[in-house]
PDB file of N, CA and C in Angstrom:
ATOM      1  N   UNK A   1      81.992 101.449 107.608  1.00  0.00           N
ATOM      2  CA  UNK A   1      82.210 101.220 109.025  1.00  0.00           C
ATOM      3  C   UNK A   1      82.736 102.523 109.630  1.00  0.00           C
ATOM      4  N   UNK A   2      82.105 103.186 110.703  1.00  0.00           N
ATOM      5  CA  UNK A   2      82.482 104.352 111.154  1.00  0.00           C
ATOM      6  C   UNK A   2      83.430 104.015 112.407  1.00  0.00           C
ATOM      7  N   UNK A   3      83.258 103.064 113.299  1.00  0.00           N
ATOM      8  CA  UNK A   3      84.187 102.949 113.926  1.00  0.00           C
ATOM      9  C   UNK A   3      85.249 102.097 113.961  1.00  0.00           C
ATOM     10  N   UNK A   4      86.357 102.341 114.739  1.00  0.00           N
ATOM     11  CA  UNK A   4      87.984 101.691 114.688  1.00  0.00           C
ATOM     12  C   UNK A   4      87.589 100.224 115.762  1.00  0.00           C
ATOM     13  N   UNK A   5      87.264  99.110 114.825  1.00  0.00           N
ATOM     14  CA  UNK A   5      87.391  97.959 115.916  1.00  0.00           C
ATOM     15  C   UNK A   5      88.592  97.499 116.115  1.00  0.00           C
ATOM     16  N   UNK A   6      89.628  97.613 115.743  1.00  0.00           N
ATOM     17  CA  UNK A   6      90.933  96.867 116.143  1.00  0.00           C
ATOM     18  C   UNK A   6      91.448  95.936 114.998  1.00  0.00           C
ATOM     19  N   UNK A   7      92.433  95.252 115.563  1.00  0.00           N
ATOM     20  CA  UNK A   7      92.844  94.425 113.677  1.00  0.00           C
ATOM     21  C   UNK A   7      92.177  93.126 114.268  1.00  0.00           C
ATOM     22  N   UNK A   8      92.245  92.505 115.691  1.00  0.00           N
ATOM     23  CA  UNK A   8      91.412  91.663 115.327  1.00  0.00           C
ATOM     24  C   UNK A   8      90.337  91.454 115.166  1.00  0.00           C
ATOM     25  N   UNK A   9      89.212  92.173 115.731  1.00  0.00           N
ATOM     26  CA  UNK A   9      87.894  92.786 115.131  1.00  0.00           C
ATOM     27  C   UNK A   9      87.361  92.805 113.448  1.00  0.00           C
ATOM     28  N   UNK A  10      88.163  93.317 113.041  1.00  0.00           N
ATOM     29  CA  UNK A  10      88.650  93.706 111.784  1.00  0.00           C
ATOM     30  C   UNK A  10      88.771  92.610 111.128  1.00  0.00           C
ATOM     31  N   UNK A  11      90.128  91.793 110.981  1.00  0.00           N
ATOM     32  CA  UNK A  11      90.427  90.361 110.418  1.00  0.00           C
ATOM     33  C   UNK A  11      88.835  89.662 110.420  1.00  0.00           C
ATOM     34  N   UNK A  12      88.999  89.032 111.696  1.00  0.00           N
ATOM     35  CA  UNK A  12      87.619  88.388 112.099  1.00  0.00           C
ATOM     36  C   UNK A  12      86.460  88.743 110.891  1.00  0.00           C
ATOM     37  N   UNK A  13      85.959  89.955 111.010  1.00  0.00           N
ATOM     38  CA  UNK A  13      84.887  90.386 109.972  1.00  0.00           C
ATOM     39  C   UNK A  13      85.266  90.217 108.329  1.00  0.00           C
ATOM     40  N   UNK A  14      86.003  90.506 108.400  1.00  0.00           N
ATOM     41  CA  UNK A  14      87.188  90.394 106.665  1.00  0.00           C
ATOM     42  C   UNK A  14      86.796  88.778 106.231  1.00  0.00           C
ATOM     43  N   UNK A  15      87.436  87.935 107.437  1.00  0.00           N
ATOM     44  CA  UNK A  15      87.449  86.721 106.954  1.00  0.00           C
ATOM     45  C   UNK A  15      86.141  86.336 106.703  1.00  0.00           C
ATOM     46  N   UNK A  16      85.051  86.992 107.789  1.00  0.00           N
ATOM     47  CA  UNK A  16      84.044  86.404 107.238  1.00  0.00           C
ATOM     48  C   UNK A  16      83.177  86.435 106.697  1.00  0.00           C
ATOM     49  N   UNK A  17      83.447  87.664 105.475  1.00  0.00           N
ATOM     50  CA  UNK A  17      82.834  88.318 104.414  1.00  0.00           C
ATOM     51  C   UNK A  17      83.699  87.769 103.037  1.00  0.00           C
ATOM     52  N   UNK A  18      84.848  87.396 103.452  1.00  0.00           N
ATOM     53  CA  UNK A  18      85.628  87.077 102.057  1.00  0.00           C
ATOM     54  C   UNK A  18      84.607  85.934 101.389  1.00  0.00           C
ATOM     55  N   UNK A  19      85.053  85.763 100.338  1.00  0.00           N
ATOM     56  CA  UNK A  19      84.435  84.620  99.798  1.00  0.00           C
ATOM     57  C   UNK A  19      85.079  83.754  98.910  1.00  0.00           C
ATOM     58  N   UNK A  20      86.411  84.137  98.799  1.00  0.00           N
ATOM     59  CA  UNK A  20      87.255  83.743  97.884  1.00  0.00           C
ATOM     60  C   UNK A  20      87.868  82.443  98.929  1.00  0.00           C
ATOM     61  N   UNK A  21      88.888  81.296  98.283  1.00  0.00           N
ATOM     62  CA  UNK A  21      89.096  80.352  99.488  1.00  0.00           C
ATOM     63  C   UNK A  21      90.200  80.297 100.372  1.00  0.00           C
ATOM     64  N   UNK A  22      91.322  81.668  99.803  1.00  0.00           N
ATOM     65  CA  UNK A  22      92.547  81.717 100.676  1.00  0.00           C
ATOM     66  C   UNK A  22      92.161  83.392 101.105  1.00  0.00           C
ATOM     67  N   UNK A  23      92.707  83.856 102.360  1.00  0.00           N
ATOM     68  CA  UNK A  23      92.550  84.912 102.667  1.00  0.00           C
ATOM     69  C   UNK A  23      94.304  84.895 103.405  1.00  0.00           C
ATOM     70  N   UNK A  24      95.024  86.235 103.198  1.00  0.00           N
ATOM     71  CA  UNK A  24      96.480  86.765 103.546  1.00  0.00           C
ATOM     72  C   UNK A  24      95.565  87.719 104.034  1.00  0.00           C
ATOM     73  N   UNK A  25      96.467  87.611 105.236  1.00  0.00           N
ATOM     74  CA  UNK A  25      96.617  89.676 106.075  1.00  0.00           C
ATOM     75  C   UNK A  25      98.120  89.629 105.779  1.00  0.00           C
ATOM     76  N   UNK A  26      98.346  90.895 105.403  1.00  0.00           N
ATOM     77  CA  UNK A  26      99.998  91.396 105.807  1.00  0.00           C
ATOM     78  C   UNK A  26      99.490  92.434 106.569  1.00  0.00           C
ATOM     79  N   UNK A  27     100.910  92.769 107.308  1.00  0.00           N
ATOM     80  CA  UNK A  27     100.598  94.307 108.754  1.00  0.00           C
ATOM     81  C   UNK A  27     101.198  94.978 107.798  1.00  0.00           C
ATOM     82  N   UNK A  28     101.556  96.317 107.721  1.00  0.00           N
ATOM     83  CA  UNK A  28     102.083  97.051 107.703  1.00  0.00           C
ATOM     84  C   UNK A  28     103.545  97.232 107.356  1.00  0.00           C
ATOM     85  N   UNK A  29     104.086  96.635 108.372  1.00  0.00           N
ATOM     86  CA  UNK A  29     105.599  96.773 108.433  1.00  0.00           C
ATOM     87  C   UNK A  29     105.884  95.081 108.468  1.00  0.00           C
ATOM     88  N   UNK A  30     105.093  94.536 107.361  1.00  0.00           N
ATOM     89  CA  UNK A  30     105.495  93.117 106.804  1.00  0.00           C
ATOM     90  C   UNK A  30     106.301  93.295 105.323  1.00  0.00           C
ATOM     91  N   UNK A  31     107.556  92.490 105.153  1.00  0.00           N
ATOM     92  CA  UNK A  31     108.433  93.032 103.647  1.00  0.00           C
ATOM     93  C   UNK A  31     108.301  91.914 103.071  1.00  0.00           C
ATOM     94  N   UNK A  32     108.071  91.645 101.919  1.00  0.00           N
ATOM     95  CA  UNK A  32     107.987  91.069 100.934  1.00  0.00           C
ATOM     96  C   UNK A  32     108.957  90.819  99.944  1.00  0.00           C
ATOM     97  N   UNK A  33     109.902  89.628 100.192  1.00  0.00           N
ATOM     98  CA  UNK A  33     111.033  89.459  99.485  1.00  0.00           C
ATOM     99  C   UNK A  33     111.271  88.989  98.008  1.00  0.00           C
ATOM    100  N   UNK A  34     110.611  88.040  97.831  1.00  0.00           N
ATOM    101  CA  UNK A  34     110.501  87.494  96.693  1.00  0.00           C
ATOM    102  C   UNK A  34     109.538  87.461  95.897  1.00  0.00           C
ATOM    103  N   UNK A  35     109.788  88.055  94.378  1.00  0.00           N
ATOM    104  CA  UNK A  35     108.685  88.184  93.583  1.00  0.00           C
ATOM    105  C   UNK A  35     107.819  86.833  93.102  1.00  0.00           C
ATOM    106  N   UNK A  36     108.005  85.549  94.539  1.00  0.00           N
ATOM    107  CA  UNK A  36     107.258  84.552  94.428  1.00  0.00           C
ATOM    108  C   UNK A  36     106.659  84.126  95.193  1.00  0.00           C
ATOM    109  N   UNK A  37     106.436  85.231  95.735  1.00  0.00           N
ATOM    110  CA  UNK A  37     105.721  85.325  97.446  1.00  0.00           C
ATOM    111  C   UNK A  37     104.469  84.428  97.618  1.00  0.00           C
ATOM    112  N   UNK A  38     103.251  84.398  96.591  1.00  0.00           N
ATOM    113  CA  UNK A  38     101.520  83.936  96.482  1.00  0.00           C
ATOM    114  C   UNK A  38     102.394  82.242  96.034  1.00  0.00           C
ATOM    115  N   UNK A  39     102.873  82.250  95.241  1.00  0.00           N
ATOM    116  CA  UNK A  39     103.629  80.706  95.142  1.00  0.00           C
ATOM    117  C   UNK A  39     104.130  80.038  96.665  1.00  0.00           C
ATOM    118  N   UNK A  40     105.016  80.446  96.747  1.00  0.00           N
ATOM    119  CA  UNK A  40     105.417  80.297  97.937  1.00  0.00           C
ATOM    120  C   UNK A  40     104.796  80.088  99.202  1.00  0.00           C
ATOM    121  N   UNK A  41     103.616  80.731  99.378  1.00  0.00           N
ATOM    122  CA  UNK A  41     102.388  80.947 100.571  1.00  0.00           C
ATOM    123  C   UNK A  41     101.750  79.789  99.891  1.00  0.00           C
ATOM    124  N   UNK A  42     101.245  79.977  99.009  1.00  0.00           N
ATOM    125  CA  UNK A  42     100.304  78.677  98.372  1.00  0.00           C
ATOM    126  C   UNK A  42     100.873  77.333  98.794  1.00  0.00           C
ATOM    127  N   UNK A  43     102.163  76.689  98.658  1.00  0.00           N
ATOM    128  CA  UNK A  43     102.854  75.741  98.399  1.00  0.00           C
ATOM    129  C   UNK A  43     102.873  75.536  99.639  1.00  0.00           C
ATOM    130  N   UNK A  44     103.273  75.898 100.784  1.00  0.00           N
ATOM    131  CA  UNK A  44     103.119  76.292 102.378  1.00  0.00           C
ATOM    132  C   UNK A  44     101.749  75.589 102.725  1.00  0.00           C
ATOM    133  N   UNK A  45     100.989  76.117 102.539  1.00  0.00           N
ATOM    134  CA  UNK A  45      99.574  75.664 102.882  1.00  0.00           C
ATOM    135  C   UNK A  45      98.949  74.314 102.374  1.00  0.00           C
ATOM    136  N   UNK A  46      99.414  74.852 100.839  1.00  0.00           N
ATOM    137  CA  UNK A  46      99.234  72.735 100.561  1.00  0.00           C
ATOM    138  C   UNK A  46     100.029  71.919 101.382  1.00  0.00           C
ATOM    139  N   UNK A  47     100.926  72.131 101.877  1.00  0.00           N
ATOM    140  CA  UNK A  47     101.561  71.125 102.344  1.00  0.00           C
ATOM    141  C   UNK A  47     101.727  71.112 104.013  1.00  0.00           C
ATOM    142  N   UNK A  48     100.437  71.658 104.400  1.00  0.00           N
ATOM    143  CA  UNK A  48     100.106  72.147 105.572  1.00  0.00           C
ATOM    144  C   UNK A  48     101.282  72.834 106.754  1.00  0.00           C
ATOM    145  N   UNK A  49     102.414  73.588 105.816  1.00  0.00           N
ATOM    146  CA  UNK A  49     102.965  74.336 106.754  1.00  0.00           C
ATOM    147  C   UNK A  49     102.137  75.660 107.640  1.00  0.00           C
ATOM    148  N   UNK A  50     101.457  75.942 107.225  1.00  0.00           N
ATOM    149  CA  UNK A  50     101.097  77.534 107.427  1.00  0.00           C
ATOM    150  C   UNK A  50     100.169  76.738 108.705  1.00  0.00           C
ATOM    151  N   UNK A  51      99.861  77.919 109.762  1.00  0.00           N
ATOM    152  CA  UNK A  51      98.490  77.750 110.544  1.00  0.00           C
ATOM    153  C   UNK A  51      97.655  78.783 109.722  1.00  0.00           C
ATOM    154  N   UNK A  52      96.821  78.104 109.889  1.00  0.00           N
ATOM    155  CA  UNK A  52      95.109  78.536 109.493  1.00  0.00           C
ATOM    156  C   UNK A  52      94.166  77.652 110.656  1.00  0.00           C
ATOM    157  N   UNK A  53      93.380  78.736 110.343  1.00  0.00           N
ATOM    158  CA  UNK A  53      91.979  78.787 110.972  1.00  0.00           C
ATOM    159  C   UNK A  53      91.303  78.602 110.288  1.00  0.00           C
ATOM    160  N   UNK A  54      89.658  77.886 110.541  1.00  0.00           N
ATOM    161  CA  UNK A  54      88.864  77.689 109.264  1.00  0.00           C
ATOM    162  C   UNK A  54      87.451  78.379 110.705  1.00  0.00           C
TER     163      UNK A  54
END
């Protein structure tokens, strides 16, 4: 990709090339506390805390 579409541009296309069934963005200046972070996100989503988009 030669040009800068933006992050949501970006996301958007990401998501809809992934193929795997969970997709995370972190930004940049997102910190990561606990070395049980993918647990934690996972467990969230089963139990429909998280928003998602499908």
């Amino acid at each position: 990709m030669s040009e800068n579409l933006g992050r949501s541009k970006i996301r958007n296309w990401l998501g809809k090339a992934a193929y795997f069934e969970y997709i995370l963005f972190l930004d940049g200046d997102s910190t990561i506390k606990s070395k049980d972070f993918i647990k934690i996100i996972l467990l969230h989503y089963q139990q429909k805390r998280l928003y998602t988009e499908v």
